[in-house]
C-alpha atoms as a PDB file:
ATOM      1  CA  UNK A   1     -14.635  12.929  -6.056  1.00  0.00           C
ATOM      2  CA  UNK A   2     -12.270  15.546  -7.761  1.00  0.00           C
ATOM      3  CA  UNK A   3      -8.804  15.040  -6.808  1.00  0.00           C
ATOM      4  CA  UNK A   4      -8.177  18.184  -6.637  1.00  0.00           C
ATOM      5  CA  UNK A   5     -10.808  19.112  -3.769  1.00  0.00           C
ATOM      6  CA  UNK A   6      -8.504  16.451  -1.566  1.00  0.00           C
ATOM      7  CA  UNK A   7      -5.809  14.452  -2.615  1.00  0.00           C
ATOM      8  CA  UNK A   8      -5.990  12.327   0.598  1.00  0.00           C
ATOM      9  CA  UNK A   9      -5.066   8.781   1.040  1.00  0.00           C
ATOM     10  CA  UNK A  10      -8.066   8.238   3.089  1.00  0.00           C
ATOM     11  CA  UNK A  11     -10.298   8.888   0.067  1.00  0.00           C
ATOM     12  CA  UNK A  12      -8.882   6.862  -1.899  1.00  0.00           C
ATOM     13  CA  UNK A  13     -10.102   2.939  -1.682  1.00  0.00           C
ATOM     14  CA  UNK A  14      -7.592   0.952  -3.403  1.00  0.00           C
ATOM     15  CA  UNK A  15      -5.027   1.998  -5.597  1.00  0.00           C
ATOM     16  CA  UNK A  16      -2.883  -0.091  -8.207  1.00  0.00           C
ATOM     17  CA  UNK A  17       0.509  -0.297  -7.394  1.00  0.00           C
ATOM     18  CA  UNK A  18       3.126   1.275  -9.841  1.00  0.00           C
ATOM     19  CA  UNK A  19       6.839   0.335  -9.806  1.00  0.00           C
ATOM     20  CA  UNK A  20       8.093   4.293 -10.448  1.00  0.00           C
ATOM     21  CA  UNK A  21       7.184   4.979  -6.365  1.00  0.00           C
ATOM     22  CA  UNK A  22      10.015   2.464  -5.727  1.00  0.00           C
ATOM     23  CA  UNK A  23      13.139   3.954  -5.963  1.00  0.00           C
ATOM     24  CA  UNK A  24      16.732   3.124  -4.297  1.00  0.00           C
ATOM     25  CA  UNK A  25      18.532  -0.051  -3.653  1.00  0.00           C
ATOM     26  CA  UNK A  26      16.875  -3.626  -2.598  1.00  0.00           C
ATOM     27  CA  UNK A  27      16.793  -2.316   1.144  1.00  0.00           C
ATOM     28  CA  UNK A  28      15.108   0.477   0.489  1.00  0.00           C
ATOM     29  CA  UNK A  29      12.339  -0.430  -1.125  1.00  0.00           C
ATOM     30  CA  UNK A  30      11.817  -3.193   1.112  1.00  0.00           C
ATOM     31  CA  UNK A  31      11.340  -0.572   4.119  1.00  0.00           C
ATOM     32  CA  UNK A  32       9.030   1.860   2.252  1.00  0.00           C
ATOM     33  CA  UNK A  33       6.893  -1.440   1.278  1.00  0.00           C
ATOM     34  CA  UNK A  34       7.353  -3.262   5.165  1.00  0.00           C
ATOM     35  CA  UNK A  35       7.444  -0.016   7.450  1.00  0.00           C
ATOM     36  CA  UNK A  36       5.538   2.308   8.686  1.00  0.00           C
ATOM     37  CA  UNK A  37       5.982   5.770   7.046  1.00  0.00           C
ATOM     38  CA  UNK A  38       4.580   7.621  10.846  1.00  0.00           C
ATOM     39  CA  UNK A  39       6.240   5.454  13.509  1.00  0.00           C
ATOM     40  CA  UNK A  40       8.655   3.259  11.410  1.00  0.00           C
ATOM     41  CA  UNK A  41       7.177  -0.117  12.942  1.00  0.00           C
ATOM     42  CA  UNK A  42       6.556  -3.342  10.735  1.00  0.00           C
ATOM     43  CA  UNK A  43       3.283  -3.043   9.005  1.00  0.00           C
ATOM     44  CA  UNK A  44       0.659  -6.178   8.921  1.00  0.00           C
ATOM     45  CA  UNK A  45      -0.275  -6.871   5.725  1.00  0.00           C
ATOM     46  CA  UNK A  46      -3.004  -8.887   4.687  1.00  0.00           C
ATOM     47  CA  UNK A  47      -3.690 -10.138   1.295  1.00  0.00           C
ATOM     48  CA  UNK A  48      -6.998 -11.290  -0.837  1.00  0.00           C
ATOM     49  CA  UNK A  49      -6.782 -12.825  -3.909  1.00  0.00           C
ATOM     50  CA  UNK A  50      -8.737 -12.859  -6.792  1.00  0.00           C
ATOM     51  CA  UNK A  51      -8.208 -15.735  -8.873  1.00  0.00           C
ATOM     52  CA  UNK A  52     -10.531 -14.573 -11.834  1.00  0.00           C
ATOM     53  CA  UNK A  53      -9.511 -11.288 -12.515  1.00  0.00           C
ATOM     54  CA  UNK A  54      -6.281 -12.343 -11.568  1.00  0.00           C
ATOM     55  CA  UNK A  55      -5.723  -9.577  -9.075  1.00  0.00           C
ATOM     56  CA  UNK A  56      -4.837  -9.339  -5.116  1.00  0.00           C
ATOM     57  CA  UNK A  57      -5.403  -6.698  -2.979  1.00  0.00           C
ATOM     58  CA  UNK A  58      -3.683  -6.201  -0.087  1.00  0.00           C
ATOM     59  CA  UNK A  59      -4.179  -3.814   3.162  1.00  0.00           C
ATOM     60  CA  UNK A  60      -1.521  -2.418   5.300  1.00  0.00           C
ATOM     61  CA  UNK A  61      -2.145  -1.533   8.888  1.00  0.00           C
ATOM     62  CA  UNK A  62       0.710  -0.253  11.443  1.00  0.00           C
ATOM     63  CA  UNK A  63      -0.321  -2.243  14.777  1.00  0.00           C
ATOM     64  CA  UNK A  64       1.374  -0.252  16.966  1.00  0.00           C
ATOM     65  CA  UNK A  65       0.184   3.571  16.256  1.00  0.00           C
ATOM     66  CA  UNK A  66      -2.667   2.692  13.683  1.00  0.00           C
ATOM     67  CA  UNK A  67      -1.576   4.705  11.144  1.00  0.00           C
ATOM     68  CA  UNK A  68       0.181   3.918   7.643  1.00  0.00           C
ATOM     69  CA  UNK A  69      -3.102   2.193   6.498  1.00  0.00           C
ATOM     70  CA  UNK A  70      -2.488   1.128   2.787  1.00  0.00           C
ATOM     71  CA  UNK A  71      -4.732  -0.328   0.084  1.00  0.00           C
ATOM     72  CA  UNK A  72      -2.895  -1.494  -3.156  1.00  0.00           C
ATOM     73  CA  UNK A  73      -3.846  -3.668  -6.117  1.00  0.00           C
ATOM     74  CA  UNK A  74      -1.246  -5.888  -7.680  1.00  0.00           C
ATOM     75  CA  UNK A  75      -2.251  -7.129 -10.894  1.00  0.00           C
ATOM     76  CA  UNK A  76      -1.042 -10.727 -11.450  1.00  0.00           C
ATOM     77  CA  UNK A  77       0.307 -11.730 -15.147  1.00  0.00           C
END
């Protein structure tokens, strides 16, 4: 895929999280991690680990209008 034909979170399977999209105080981050970004709703978050390549991905689903689907990578040290 070339990013530039579609830069489109739905093409996109999972990502690895970077700490410069977090920006503002302790509240604020917490929303743009726990919220929806279409309907504002808490987001359900599920998380697999794995243990050998010490990474976890986790999805993010908004329940009530079934957008705000995230996939992120967080790379355990």
């Amino acid at each position: 895929m070339d990013i530039s034909e579609g830069d489109h979170m739905s093409d996109i399977d999972f990502k690895f999280e970077s700490f410069e999209e977090y920006f503002g105080g302790a509240e604020q981050v917490k929303k743009t991690i726990d919220d929806c970004k279409v309907c504002g709703s808490k987001l359900l978050l599920s998380h697999m680990p794995d243990y050998k390549n010490l990474l976890v991905q986790e999805t993010a689903r908004c329940m009530d209008c079934g957008c705000g689907n995230r996939r992120v990578i967080h790379v355990l040290n």
